[in-house]
N, C-alpha and C. Protein backbone atom coordinates (compact mmCIF):
# COMPACT_ATOMS: atom_id res chain seq x y z
N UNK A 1 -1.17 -9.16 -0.68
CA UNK A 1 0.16 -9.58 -0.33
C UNK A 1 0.91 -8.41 0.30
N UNK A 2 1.68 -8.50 1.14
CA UNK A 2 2.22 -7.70 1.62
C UNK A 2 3.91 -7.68 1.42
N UNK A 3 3.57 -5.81 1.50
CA UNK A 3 5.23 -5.48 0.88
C UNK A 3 6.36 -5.55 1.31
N UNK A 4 7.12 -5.91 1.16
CA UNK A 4 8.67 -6.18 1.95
C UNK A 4 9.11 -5.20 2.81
N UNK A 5 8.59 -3.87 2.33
CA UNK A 5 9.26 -2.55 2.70
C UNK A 5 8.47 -2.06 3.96
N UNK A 6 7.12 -2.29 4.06
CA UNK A 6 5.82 -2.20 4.87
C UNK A 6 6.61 -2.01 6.12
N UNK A 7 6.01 -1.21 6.80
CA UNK A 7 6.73 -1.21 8.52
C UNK A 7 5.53 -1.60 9.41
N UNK A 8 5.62 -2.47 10.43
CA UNK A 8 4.19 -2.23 11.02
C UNK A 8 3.66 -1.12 11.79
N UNK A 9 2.55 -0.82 12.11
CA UNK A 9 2.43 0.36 12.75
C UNK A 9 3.07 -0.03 14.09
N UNK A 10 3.40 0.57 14.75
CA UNK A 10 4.15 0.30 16.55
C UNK A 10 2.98 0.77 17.40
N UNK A 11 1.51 1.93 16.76
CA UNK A 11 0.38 1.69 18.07
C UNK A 11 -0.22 0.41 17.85
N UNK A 12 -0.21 -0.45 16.97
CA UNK A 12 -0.96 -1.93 17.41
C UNK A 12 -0.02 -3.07 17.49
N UNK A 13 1.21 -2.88 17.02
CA UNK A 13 2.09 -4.11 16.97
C UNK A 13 3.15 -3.91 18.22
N UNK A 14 3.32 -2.55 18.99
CA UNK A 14 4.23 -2.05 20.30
C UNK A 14 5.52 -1.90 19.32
N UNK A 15 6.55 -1.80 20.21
CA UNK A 15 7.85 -1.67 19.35
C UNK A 15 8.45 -2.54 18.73
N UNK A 16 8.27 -4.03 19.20
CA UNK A 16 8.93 -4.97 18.23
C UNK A 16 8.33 -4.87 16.74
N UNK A 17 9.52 -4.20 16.05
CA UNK A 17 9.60 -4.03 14.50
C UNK A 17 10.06 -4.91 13.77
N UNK A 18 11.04 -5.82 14.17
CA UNK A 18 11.90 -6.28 13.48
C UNK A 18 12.55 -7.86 14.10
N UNK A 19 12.67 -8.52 13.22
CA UNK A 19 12.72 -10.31 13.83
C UNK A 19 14.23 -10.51 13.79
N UNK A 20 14.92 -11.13 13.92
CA UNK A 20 16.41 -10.77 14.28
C UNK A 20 16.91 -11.01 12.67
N UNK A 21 16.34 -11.33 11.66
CA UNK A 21 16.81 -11.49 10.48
C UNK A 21 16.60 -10.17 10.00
N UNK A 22 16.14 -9.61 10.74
CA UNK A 22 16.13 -7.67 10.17
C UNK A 22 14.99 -7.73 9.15
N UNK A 23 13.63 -8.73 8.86
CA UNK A 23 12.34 -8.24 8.30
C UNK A 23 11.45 -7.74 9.75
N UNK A 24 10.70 -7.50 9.00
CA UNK A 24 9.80 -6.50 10.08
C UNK A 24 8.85 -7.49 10.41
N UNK A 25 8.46 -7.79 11.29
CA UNK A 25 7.68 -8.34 12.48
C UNK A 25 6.08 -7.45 12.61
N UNK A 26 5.03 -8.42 12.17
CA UNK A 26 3.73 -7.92 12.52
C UNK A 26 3.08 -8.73 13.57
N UNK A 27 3.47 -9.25 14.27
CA UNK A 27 3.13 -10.46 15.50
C UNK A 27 2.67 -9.44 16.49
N UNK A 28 1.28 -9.14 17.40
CA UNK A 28 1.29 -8.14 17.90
C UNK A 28 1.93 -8.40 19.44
N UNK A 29 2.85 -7.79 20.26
CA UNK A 29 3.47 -8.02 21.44
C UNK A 29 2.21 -8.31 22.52
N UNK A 30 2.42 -8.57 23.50
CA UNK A 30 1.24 -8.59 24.63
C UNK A 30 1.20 -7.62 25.27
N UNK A 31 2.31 -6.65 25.01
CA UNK A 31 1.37 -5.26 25.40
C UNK A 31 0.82 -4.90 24.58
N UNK A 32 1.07 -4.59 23.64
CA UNK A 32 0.34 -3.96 22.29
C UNK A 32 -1.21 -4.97 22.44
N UNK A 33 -1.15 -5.91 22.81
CA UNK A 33 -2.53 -6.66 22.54
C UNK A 33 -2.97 -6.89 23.55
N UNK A 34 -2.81 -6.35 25.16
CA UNK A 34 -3.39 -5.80 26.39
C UNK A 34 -3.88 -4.59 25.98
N UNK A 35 -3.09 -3.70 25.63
CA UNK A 35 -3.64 -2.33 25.24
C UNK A 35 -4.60 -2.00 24.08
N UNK A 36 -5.24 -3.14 23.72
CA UNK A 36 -6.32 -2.69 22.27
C UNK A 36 -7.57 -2.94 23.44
N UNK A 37 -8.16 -2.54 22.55
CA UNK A 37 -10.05 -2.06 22.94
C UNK A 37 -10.75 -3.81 23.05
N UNK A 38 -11.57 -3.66 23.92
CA UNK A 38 -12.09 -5.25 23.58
C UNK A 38 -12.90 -5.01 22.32
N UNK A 39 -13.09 -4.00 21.27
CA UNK A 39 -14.10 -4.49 20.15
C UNK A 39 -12.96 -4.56 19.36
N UNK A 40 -11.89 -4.58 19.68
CA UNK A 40 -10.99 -5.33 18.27
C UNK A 40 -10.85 -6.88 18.38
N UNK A 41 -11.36 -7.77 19.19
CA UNK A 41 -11.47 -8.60 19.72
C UNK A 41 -12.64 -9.31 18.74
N UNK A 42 -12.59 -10.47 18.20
CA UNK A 42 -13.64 -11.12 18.05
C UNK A 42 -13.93 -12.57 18.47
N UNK A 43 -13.02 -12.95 19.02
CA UNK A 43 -13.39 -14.44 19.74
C UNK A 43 -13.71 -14.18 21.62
N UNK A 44 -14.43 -14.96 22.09
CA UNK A 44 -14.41 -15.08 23.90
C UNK A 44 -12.96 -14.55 23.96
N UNK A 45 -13.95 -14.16 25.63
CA UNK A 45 -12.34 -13.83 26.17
C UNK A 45 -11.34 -12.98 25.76
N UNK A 46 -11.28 -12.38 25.14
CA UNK A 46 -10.26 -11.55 24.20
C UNK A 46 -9.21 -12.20 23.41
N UNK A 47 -10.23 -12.93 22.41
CA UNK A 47 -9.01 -13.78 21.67
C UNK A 47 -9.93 -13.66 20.19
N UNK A 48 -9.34 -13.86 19.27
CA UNK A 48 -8.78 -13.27 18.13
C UNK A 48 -9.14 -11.78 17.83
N UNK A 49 -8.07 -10.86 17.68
CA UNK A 49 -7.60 -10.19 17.67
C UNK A 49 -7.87 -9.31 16.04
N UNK A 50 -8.74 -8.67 15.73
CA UNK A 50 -8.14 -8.36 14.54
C UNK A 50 -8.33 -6.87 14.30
N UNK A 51 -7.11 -5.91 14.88
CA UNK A 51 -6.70 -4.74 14.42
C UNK A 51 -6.66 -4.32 13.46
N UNK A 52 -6.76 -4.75 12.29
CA UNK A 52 -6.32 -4.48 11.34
C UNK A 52 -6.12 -5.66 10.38
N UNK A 53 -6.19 -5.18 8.83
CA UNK A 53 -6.45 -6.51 7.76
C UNK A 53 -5.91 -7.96 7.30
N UNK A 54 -4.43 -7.26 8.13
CA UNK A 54 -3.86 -8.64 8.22
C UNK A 54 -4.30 -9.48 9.35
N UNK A 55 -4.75 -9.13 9.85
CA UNK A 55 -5.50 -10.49 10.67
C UNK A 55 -6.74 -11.22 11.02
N UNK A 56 -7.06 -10.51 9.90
CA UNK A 56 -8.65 -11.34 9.54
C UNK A 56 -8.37 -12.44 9.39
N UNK A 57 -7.19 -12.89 7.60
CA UNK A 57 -6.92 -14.05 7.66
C UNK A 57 -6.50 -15.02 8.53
N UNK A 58 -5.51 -14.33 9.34
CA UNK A 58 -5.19 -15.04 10.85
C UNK A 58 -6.10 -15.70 11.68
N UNK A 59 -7.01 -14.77 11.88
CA UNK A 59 -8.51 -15.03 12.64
C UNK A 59 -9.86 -15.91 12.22
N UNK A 60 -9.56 -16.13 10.81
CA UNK A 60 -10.51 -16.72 10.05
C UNK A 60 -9.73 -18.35 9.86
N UNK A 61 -8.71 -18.41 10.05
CA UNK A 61 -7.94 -19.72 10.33
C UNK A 61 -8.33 -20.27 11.59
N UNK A 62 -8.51 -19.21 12.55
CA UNK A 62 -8.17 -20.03 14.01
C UNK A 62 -9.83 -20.31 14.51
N UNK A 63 -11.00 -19.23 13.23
CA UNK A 63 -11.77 -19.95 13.40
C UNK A 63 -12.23 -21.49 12.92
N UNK A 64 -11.49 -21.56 11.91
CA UNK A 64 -12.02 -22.75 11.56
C UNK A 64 -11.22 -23.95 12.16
N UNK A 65 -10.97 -24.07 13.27
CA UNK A 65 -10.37 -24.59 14.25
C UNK A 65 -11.06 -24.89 15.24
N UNK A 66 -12.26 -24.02 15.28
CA UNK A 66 -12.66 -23.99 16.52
C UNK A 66 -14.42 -24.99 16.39
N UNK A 67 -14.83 -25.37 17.48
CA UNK A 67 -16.11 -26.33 17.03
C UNK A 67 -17.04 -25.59 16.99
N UNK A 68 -18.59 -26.28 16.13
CA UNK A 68 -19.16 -25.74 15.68
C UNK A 68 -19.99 -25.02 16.74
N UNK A 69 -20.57 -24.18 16.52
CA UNK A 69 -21.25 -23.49 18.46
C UNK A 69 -21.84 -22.13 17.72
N UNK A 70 -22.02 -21.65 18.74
CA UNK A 70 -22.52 -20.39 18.58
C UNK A 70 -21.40 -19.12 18.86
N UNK A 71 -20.45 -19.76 19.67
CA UNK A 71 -19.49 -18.46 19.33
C UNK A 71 -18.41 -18.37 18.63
N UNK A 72 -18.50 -19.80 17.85
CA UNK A 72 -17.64 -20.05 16.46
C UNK A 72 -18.72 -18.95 15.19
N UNK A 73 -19.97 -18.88 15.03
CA UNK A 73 -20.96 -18.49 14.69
C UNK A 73 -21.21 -16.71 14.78
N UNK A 74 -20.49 -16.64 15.88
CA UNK A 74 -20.50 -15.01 16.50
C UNK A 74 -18.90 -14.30 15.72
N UNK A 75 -17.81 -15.18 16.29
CA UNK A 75 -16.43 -14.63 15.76
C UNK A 75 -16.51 -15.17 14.14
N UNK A 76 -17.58 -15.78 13.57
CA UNK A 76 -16.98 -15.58 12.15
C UNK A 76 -17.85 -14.10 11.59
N UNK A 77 -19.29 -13.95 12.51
CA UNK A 77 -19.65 -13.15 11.67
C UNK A 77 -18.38 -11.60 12.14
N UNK A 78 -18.38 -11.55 13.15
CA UNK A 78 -17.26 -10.36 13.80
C UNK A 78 -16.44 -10.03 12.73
N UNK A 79 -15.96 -11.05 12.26
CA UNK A 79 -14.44 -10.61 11.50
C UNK A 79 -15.07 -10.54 10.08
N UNK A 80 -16.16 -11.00 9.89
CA UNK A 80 -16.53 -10.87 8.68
C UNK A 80 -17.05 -9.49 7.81
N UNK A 81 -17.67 -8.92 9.32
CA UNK A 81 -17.92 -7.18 9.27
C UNK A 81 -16.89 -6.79 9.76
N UNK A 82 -15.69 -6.67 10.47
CA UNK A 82 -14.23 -6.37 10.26
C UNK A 82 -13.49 -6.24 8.67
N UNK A 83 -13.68 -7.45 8.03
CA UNK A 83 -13.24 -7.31 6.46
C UNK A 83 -13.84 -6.22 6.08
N UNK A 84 -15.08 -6.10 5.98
CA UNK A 84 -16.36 -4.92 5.45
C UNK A 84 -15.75 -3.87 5.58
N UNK A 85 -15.40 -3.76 7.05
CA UNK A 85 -14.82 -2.22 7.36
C UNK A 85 -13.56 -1.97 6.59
N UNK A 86 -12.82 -2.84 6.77
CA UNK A 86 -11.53 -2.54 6.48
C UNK A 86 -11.59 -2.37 4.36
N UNK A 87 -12.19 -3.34 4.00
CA UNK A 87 -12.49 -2.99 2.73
C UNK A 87 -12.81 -1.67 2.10
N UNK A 88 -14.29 -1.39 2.57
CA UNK A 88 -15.01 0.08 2.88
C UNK A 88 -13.93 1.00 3.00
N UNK A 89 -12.59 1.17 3.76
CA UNK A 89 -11.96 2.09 4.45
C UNK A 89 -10.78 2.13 3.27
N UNK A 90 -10.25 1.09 2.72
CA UNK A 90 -9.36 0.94 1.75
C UNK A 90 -10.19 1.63 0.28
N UNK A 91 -11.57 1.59 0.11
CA UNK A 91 -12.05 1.97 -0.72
C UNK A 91 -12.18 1.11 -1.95
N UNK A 92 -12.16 -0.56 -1.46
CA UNK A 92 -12.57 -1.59 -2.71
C UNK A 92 -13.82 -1.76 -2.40
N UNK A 93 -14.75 -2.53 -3.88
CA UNK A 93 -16.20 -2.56 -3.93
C UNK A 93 -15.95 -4.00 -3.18
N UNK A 94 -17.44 -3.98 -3.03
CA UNK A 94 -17.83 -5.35 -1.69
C UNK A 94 -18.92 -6.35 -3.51
């Protein structure tokens, strides 16, 4: 769950910090998400996106949206070794 106080980082989210109700905004801008690497990328095309841990879940929604195939098959395993990393890096057991 994430903390109220949390700021997003501004190198993956750009400068929009803040939603006009004054919480902080993790939606990443389209520059901020022109400017990432295509291996943060795990769907075709450069679509789903996952920088970072909050958007696995994001990404793991929009896969299961998507039909069954082989690159529904490819972006689940992507984000699935994305979690790994990000787990690994936080330092919880798998």
């Amino acid at each position: 769950m994430r903390n109220q106080n949390e700021k997003p980082d501004p190198k993956i989210y750009g400068n929009q910090t803040t939603t006009p109700t004054g919480q902080h905004s993790f939606k990443l801008s389209r520059e901020a998400r022109n400017n990432l690497p295509d291996e943060v990328f795990c769907g075709p095309n450069r679509t789903l996106p996952v920088p970072d841990e909050r958007h696995v879940g994001i990404a793991k929604g929009r896969i299961a949206q998507m039909p069954d195939g082989p690159a529904k098959d490819k972006a689940k395993q992507c984000v699935n070794a994305k979690q790994q990393e990000f787990d690994r890096a936080a330092g919880r057991q798998m």
